[in-house]
C-alpha atoms as a PDB file:
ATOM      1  CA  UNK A   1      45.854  -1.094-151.606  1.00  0.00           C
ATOM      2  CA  UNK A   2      47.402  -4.458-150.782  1.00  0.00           C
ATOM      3  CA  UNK A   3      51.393  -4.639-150.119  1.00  0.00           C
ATOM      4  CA  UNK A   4      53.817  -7.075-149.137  1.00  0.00           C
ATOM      5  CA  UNK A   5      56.447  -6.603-147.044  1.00  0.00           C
ATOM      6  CA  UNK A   6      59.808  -8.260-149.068  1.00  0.00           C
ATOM      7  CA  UNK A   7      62.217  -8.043-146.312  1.00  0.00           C
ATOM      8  CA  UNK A   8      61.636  -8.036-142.433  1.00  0.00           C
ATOM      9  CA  UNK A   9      62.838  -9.257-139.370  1.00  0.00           C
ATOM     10  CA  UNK A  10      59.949 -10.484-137.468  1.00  0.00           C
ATOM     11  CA  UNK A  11      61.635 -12.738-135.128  1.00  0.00           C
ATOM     12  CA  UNK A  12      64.115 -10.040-133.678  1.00  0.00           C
ATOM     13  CA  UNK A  13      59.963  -8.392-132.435  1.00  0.00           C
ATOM     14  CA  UNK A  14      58.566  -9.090-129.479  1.00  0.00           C
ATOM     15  CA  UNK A  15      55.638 -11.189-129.415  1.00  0.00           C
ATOM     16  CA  UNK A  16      52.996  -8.761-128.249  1.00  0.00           C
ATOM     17  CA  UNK A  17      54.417  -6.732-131.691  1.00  0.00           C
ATOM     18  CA  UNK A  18      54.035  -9.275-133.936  1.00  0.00           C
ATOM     19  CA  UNK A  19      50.456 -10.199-132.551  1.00  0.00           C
ATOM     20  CA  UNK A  20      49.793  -6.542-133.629  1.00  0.00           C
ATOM     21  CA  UNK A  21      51.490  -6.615-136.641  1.00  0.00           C
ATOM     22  CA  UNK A  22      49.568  -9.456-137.702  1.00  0.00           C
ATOM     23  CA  UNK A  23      46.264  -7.899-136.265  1.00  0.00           C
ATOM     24  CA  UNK A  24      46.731  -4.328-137.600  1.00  0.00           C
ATOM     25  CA  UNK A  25      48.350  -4.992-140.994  1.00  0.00           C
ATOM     26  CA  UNK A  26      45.178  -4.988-142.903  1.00  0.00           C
ATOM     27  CA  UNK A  27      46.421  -3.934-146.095  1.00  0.00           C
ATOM     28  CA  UNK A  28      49.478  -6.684-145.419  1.00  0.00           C
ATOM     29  CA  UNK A  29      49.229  -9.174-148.077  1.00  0.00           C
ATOM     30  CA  UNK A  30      52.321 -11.560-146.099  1.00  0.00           C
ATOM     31  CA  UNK A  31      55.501 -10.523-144.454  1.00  0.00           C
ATOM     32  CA  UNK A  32      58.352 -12.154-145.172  1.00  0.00           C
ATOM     33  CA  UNK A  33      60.581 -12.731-142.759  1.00  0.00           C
ATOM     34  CA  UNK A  34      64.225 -13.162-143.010  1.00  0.00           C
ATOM     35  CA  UNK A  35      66.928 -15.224-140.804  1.00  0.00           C
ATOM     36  CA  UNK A  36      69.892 -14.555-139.520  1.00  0.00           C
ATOM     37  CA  UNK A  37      71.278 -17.675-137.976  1.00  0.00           C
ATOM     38  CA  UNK A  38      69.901 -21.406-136.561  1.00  0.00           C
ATOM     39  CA  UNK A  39      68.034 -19.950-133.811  1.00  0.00           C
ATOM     40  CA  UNK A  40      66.729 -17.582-136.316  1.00  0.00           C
ATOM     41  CA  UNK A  41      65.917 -19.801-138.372  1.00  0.00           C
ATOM     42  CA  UNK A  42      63.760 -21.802-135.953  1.00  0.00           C
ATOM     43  CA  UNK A  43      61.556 -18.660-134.459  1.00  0.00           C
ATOM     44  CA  UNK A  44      60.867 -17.798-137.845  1.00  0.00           C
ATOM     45  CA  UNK A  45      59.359 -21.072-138.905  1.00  0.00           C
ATOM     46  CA  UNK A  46      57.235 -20.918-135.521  1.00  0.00           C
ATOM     47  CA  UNK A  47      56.305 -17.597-136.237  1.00  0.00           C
ATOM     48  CA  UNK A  48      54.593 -18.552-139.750  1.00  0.00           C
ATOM     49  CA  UNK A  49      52.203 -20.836-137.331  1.00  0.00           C
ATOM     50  CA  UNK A  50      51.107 -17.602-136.220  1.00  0.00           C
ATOM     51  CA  UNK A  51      49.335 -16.273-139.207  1.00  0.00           C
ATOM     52  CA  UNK A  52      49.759 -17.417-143.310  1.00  0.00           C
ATOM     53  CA  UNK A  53      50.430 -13.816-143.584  1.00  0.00           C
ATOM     54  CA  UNK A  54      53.929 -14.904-142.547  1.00  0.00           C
ATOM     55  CA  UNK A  55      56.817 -16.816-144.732  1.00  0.00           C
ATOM     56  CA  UNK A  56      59.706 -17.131-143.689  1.00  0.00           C
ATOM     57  CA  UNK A  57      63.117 -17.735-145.634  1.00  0.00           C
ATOM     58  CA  UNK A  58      66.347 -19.421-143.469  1.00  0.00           C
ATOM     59  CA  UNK A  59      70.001 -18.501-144.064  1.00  0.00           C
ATOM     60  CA  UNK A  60      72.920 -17.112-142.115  1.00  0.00           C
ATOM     61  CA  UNK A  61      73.451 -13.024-142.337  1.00  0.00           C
ATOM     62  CA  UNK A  62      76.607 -12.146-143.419  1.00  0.00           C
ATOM     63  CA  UNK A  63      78.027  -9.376-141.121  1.00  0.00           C
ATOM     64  CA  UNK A  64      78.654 -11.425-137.840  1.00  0.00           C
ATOM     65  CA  UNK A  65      80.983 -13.954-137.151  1.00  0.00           C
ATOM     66  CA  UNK A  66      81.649 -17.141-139.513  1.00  0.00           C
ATOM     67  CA  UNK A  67      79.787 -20.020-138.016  1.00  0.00           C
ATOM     68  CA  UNK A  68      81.793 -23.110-137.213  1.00  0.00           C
ATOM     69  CA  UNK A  69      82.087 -25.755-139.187  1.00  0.00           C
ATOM     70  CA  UNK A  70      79.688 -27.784-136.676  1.00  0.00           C
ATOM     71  CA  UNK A  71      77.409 -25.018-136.731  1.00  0.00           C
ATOM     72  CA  UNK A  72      77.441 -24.479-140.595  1.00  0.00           C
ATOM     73  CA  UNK A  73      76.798 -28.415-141.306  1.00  0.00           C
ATOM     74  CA  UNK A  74      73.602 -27.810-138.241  1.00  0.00           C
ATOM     75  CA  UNK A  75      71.987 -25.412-140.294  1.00  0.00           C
ATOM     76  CA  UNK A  76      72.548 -26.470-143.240  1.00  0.00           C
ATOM     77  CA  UNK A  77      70.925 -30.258-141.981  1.00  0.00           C
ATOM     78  CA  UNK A  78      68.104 -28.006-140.455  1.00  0.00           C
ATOM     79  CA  UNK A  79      67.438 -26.265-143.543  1.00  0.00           C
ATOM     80  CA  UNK A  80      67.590 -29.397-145.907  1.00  0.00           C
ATOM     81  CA  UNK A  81      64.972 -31.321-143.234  1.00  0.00           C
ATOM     82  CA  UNK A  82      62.452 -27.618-143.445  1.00  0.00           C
ATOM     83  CA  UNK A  83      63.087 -27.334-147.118  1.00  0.00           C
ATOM     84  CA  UNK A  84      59.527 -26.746-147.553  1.00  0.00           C
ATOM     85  CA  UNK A  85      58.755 -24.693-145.230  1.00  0.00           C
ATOM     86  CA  UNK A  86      60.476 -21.854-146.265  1.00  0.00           C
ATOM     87  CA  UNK A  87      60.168 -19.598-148.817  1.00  0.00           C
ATOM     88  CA  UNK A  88      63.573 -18.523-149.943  1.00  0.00           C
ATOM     89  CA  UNK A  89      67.231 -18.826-148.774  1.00  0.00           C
ATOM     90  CA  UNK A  90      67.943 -15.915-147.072  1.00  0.00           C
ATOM     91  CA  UNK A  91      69.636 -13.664-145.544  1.00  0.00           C
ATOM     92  CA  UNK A  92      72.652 -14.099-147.322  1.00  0.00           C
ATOM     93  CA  UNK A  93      75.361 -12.287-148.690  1.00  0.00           C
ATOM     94  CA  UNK A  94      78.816 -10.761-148.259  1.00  0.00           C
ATOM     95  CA  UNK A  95      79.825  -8.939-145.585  1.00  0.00           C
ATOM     96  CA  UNK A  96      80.931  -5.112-146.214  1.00  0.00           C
ATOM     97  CA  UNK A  97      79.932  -3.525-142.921  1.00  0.00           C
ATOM     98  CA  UNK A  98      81.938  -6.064-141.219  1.00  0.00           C
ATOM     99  CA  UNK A  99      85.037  -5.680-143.944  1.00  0.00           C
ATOM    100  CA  UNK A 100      85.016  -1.997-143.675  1.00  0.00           C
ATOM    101  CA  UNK A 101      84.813  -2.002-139.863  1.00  0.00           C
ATOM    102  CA  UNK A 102      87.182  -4.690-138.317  1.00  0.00           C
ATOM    103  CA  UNK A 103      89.387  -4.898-141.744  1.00  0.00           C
ATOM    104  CA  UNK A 104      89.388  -8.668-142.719  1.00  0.00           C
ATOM    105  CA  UNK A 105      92.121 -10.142-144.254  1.00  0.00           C
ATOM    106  CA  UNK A 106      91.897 -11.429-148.099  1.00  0.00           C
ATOM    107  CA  UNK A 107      91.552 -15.037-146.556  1.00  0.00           C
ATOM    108  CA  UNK A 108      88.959 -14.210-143.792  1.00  0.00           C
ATOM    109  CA  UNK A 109      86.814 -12.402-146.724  1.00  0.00           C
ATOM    110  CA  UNK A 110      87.310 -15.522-148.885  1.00  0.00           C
ATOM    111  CA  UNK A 111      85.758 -17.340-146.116  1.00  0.00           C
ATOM    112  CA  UNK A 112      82.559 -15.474-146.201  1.00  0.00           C
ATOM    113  CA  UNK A 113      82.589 -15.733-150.527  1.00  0.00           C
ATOM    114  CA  UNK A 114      82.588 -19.595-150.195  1.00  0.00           C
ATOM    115  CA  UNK A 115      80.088 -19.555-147.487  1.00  0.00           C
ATOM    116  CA  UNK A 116      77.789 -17.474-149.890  1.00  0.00           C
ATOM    117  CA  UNK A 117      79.008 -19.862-152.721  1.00  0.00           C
ATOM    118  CA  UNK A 118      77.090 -22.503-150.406  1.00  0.00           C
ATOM    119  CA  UNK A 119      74.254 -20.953-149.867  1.00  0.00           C
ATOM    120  CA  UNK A 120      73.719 -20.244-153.582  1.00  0.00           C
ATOM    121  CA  UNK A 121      74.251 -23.862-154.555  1.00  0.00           C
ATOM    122  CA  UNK A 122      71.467 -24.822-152.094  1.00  0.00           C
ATOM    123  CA  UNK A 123      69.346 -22.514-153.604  1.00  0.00           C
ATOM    124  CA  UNK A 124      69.643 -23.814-157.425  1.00  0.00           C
ATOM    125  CA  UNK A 125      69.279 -27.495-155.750  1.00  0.00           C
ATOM    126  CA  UNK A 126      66.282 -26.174-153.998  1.00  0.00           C
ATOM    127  CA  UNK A 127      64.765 -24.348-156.954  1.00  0.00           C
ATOM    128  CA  UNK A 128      64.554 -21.551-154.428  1.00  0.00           C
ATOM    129  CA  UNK A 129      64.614 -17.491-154.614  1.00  0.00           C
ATOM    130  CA  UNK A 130      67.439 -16.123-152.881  1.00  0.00           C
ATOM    131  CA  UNK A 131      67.541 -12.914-150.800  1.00  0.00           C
ATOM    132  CA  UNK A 132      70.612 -11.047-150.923  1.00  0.00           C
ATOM    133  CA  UNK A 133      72.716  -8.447-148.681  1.00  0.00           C
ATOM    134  CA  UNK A 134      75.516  -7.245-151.213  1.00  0.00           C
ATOM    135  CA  UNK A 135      75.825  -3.801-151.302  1.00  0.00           C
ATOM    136  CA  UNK A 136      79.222  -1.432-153.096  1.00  0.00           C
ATOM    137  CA  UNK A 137      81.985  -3.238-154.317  1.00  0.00           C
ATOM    138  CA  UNK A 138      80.318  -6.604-152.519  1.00  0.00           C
ATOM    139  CA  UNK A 139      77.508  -6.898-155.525  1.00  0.00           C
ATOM    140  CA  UNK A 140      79.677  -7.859-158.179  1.00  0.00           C
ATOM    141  CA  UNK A 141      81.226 -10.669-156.437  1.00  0.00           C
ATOM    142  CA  UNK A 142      77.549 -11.906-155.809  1.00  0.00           C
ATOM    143  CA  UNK A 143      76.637 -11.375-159.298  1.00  0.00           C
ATOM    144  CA  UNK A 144      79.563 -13.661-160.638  1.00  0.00           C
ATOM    145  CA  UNK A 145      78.636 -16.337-158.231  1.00  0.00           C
ATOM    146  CA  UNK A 146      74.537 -16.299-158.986  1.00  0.00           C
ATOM    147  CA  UNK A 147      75.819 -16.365-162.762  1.00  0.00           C
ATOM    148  CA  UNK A 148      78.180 -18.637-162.261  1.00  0.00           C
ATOM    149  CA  UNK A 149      75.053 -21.453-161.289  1.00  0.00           C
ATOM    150  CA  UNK A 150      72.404 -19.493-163.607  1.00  0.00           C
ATOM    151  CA  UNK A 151      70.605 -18.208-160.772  1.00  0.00           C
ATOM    152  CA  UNK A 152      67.639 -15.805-161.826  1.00  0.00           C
ATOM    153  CA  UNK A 153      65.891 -15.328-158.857  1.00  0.00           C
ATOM    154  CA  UNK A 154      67.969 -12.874-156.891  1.00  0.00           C
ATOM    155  CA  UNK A 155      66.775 -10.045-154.715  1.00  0.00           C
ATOM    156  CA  UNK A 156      68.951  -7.205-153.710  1.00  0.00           C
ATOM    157  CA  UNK A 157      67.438  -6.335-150.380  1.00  0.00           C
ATOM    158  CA  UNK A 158      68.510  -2.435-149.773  1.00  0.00           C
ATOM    159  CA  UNK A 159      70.599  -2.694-152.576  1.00  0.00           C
ATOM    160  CA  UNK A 160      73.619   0.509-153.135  1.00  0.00           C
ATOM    161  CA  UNK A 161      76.178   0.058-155.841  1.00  0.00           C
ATOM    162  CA  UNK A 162      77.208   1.993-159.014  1.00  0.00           C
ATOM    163  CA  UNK A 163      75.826   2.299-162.300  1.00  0.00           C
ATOM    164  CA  UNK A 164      77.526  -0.632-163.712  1.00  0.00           C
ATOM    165  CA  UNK A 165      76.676  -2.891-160.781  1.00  0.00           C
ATOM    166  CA  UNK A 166      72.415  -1.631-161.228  1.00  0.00           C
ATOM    167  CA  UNK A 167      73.088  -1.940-164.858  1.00  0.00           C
ATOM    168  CA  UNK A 168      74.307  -5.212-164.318  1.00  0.00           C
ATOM    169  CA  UNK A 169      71.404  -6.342-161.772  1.00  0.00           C
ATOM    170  CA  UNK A 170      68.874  -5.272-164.645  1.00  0.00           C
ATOM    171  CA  UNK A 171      70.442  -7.074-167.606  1.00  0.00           C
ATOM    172  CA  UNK A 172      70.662 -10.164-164.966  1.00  0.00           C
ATOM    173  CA  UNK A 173      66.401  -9.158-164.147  1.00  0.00           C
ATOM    174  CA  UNK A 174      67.792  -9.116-160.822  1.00  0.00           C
ATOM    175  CA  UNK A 175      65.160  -7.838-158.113  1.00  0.00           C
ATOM    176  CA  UNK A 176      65.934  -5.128-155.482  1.00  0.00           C
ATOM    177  CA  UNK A 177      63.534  -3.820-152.820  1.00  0.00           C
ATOM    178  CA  UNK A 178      63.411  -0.816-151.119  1.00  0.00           C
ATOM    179  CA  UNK A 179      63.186   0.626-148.206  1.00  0.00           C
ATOM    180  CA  UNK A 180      61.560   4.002-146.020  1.00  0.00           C
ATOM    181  CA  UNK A 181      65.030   5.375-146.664  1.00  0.00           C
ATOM    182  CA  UNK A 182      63.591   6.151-150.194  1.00  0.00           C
ATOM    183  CA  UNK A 183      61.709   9.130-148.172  1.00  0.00           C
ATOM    184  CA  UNK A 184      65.080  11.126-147.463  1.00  0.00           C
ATOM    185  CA  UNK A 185      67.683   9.563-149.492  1.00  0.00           C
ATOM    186  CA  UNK A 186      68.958  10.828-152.628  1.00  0.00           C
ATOM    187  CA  UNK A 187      70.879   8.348-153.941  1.00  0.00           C
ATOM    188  CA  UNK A 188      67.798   5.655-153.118  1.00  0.00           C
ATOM    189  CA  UNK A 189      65.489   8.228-155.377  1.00  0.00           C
ATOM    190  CA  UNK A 190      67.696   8.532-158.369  1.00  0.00           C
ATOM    191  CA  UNK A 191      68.574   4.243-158.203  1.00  0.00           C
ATOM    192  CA  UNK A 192      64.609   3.980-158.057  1.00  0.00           C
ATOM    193  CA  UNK A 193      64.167   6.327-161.260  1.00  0.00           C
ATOM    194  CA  UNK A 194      66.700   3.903-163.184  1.00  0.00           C
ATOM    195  CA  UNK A 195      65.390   0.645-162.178  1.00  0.00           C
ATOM    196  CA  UNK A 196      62.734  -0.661-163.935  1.00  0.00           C
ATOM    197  CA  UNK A 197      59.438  -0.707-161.800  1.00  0.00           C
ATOM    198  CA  UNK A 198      58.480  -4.586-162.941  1.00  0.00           C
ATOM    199  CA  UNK A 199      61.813  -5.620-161.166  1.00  0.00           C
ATOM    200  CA  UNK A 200      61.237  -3.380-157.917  1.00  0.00           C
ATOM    201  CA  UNK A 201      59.926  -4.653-154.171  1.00  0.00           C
ATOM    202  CA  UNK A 202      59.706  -2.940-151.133  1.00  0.00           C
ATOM    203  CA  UNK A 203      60.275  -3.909-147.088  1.00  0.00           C
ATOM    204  CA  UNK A 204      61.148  -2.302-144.232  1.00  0.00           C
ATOM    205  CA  UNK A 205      64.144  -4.355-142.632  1.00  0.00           C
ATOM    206  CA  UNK A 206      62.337  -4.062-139.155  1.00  0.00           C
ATOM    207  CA  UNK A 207      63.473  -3.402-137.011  1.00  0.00           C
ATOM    208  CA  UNK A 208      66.221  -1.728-138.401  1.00  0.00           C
ATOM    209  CA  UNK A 209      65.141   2.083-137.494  1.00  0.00           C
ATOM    210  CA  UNK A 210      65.058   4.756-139.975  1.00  0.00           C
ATOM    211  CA  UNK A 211      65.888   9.135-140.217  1.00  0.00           C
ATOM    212  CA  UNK A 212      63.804  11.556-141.287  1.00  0.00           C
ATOM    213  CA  UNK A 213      60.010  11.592-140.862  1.00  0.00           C
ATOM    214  CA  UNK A 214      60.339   7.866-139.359  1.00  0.00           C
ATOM    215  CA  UNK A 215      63.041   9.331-136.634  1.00  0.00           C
ATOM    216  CA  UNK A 216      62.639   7.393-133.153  1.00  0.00           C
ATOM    217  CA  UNK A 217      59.592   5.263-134.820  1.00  0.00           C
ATOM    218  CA  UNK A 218      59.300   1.404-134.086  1.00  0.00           C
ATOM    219  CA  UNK A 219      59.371   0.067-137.480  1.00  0.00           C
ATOM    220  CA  UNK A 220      56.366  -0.984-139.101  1.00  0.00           C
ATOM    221  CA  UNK A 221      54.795  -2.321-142.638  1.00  0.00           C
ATOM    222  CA  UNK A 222      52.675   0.391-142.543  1.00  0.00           C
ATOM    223  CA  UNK A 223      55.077   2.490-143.666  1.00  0.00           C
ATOM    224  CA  UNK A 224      55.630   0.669-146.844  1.00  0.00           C
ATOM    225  CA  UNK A 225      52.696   2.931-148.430  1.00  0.00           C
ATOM    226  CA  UNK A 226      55.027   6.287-147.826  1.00  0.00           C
ATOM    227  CA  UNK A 227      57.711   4.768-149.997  1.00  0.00           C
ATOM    228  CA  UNK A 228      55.536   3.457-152.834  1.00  0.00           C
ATOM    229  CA  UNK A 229      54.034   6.775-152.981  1.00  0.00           C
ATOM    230  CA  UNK A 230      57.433   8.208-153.227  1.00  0.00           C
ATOM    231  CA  UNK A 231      57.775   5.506-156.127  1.00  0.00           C
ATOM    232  CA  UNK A 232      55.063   6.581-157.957  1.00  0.00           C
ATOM    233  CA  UNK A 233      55.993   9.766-157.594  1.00  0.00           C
ATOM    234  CA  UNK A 234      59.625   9.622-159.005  1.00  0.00           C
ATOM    235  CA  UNK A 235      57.907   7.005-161.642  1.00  0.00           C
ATOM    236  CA  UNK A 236      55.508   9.979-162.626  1.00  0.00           C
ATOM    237  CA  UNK A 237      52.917   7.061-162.006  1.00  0.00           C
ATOM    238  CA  UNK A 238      49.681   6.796-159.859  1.00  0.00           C
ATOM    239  CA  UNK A 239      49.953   5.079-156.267  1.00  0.00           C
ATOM    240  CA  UNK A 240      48.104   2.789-157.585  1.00  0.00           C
ATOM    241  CA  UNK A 241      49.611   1.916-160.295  1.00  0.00           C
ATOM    242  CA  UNK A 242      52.747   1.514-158.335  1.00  0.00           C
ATOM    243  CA  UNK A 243      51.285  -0.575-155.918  1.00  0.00           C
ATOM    244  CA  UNK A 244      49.508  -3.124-158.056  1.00  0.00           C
ATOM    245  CA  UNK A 245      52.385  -3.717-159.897  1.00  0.00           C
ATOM    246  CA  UNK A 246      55.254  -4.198-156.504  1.00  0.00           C
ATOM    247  CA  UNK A 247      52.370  -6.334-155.292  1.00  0.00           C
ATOM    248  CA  UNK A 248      52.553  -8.707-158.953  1.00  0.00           C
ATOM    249  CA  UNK A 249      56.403  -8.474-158.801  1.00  0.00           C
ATOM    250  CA  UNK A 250      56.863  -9.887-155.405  1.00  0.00           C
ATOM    251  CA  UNK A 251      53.728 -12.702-155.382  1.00  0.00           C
ATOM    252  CA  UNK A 252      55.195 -13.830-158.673  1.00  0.00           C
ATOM    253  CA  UNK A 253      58.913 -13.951-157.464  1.00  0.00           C
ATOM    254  CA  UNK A 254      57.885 -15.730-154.616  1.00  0.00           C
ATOM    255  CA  UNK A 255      55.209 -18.036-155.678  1.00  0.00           C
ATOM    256  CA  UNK A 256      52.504 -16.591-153.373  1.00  0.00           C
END
């Protein structure tokens, strides 16, 4: 059974981890690494030196402080020169976490929209996928801006939202991945059973840690087999079934 991991962090590992990543991941088809900032950015595309396994995609993650203008025009020069290097733009998106916790003000969230606004534009240019951290009342926004410049190849990393939003996403054949919170979540398991399984991914977000049966566990791919069994199971489908087909979606998405 071959996977892909649609949504990972390797640069925030050490490098002993990814060395065993790499090394251990047998049934790892590529890992594809997301960015958070310029510094980001630049591990990542040393990292995919490492092994073809890994791709990386360059962005700015939206729930830490706006970069400067300097900063923003840096990247953006960095990612224009790298252009084919990377796989998608990404990670980008609107910040809720950030919203909910420190309460931005209208014009401090506006910021953030036009930043995104940016990053989407580069992507059309590009003819690049973007990857996507909108979750709640931020999708919406996102999905009048990526229809706004006829973007189609948008993925919903960890994707929550209501049934319009998901309704939404799948007229739009909008991709979302998911993650080992499938395992223990609720709310994961019933979006799963409504989204259609040709428009479905799956990552871990490592390091982000997890509950349940993953509870004080290092992050790893290999735990991207628990939640497409838990997708075939919800799907009433075999493993794999499941598997072959999240392995299709994300090569073709992708290009790999």
């Amino acid at each position: 059974m071959k996977m892909i991991d649609s949504h990972i962090h390797l640069d925030q590992y050490s490098d002993r981890e990814i060395e065993l990543i790499v090394k251990e991941s047998h049934d790892i088809e590529a890992l594809l690494s997301v960015s958070t900032n310029l510094e980001s950015c630049k591990r990542n595309l040393e990292l995919t030196k490492i092994s073809q396994k890994i791709k990386a995609a360059f962005g700015f993650h939206p729930e830490q402080n706006l970069p400067t203008d300097e900063e923003l025009d840096e990247l953006i020069q960095w990612m224009h020169q790298y252009c084919s290097e990377m796989i998608a733009v990404g990670e980008v998106g609107l910040p809720y976490y950030v919203k909910t916790e420190q309460k931005l003000t209208s014009f401090q969230y506006n910021q953030y929209i036009k930043l995104l606004e940016k990053f989407i534009k580069l992507a059309k240019e590009w003819e690049k996928p973007i990857v996507l951290h909108a979750v709640y009342e931020d999708a919406p926004i996102v999905c009048e801006l990526l229809e706004k410049y006829f973007v189609t190849k948008a993925h919903f990393h960890w994707f929550k939202g209501d049934h319009k939003t998901v309704e939404r996403l799948i007229q739009n054949r909008y991709h979302i991945s998911v993650t080992p919170e499938i395992i223990y979540k609720e709310k994961i398991q019933k979006l799963v059973q409504s989204y259609p399984l040709e428009l479905l991914m799956v990552e871990t977000d490592g390091p982000w840690p997890f509950e349940g049966p993953f509870a004080g566990k290092r992050t790893h791919p290999n735990m991207l087999e628990s939640i497409i069994r838990m997708v075939a199971e919800i799907k009433n489908k075999s493993k794999a079934e499941v598997s072959e087909r999240i392995l299709e979606n994300t090569k073709i998405f992708y290009g790999i």
